[in-house]
C-alpha atoms as a PDB file:
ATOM      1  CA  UNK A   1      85.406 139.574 117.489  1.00  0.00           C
ATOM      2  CA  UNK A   2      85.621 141.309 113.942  1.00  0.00           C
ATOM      3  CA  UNK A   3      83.756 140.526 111.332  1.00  0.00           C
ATOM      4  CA  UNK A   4      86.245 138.807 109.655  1.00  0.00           C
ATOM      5  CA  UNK A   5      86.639 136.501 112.601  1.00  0.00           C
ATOM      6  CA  UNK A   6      82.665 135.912 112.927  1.00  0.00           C
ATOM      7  CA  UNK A   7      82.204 135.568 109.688  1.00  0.00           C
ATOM      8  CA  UNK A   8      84.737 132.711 109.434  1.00  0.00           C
ATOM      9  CA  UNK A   9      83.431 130.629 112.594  1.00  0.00           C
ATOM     10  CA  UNK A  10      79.807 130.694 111.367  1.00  0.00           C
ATOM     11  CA  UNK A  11      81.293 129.402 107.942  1.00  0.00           C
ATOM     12  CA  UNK A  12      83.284 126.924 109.579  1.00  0.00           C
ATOM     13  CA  UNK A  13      81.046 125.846 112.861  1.00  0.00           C
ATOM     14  CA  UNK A  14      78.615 125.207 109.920  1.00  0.00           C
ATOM     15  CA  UNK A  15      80.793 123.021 107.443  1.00  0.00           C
ATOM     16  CA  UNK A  16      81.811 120.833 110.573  1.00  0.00           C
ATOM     17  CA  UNK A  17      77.926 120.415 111.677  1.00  0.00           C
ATOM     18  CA  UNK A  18      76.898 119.082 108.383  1.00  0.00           C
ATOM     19  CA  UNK A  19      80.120 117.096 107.589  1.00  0.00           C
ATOM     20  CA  UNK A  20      79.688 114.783 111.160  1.00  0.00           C
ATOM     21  CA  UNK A  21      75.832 114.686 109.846  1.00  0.00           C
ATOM     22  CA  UNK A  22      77.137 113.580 106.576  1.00  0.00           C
ATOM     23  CA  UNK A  23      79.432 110.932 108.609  1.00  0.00           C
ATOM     24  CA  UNK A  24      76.266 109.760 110.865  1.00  0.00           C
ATOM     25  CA  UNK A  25      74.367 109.352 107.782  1.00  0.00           C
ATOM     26  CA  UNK A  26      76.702 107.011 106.225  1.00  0.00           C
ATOM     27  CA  UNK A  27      77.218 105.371 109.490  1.00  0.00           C
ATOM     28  CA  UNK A  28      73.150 105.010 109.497  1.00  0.00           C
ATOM     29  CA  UNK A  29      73.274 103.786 106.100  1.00  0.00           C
ATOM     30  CA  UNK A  30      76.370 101.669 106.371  1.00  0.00           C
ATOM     31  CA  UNK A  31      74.536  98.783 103.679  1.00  0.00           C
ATOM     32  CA  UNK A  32      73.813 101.387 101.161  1.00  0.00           C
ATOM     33  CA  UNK A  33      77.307 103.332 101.720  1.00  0.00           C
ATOM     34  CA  UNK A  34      79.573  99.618 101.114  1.00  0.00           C
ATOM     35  CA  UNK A  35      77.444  98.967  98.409  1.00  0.00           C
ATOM     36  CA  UNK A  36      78.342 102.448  96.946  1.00  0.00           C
ATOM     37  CA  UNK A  37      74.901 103.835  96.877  1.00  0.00           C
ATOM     38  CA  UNK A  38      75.626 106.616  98.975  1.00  0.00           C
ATOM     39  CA  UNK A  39      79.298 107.515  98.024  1.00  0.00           C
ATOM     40  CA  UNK A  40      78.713 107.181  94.393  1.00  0.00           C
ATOM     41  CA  UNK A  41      75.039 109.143  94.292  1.00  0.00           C
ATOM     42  CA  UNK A  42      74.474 112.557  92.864  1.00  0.00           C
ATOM     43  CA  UNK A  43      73.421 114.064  95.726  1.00  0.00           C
ATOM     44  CA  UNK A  44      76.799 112.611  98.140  1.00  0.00           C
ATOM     45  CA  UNK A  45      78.710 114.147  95.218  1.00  0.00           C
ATOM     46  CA  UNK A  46      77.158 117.344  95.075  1.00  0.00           C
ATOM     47  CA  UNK A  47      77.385 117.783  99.219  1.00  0.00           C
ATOM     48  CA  UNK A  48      81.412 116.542  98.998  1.00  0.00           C
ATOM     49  CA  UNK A  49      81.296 119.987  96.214  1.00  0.00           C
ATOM     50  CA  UNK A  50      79.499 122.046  98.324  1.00  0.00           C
ATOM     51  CA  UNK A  51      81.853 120.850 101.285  1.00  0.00           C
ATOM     52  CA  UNK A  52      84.622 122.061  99.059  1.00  0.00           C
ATOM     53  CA  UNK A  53      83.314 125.259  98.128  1.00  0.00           C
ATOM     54  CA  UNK A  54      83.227 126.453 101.266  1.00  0.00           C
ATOM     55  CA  UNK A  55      86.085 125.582 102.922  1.00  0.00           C
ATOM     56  CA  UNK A  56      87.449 127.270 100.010  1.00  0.00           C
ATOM     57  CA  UNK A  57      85.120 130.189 101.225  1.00  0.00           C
ATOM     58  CA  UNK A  58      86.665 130.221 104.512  1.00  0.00           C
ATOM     59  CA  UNK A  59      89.982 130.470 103.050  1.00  0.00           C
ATOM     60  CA  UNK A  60      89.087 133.234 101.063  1.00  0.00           C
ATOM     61  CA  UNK A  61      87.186 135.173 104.155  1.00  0.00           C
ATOM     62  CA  UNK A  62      90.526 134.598 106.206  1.00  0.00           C
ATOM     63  CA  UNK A  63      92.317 136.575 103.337  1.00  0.00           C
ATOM     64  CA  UNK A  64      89.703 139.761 102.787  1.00  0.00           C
ATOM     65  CA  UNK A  65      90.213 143.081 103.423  1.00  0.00           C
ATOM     66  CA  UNK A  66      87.379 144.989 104.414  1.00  0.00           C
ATOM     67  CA  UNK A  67      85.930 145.907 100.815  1.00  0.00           C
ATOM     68  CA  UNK A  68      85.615 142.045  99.749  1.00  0.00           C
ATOM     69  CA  UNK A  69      84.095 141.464 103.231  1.00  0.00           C
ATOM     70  CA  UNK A  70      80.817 142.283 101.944  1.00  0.00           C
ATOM     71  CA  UNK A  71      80.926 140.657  99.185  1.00  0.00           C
ATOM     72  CA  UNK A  72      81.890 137.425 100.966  1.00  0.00           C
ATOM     73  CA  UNK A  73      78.924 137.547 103.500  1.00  0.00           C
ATOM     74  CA  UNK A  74      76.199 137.380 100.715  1.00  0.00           C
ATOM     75  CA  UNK A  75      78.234 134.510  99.119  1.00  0.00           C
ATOM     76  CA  UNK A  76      78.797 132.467 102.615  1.00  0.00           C
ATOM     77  CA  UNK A  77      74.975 132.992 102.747  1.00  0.00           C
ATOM     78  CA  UNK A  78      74.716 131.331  99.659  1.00  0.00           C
ATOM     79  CA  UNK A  79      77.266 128.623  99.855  1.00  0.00           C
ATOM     80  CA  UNK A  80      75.623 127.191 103.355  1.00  0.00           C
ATOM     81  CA  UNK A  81      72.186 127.657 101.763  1.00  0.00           C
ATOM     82  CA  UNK A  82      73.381 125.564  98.868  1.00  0.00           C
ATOM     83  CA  UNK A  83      75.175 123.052 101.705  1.00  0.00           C
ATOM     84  CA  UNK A  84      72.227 122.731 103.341  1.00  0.00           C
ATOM     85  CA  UNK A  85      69.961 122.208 100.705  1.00  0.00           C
ATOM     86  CA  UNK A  86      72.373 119.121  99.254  1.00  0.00           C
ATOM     87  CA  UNK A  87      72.904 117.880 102.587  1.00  0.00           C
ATOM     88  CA  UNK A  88      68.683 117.487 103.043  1.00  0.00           C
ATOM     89  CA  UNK A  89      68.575 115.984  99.534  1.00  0.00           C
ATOM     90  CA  UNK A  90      71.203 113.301 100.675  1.00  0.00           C
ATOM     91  CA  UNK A  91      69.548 112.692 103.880  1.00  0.00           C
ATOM     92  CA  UNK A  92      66.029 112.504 102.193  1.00  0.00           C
ATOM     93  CA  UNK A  93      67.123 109.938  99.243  1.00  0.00           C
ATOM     94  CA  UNK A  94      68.856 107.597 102.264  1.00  0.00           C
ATOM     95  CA  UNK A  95      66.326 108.123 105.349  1.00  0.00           C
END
């Protein structure tokens, strides 16, 4: 597997993970999600951006050459640390 090809399953084995978390935790917190407490908070906002971003990532991996490679490793890093990190604060503010 190149890099190209690793680089874009992690991204993309990753989005999937936390978007089916994201779906349990609405399912978990089905009163708060029909009243719109979930859907319409900051933090379920800011995760549906960050879901965004990287798919957009993975798009843009699927397109490098080598040279941008590099540069798109260190921001994949960044873009699932920043998915993570809005995915907890969801999961904290509901659980």
């Amino acid at each position: 597997m190149d890099t190209t090809d690793a680089l874009k399953q992690k991204l993309t084995s990753q989005v999937e993970e936390w978007k089916a978390d994201f779906d349990k935790l609405k399912a978990e917190t089905k009163g708060a999600y029909a009243e719109g407490q979930l859907e319409g908070s900051q933090e379920a906002k800011e995760l549906d951006s960050k879901i965004d971003e990287a798919k957009t990532l993975i798009n843009k991996v699927e397109n490098a050459n080598e040279e941008d490679l590099e540069e798109l490793k260190a921001t994949a890093e960044n873009k699932l640390d920043g998915l993570k990190n809005a995915f907890q604060n969801l999961k904290n503010k509901f659980n």
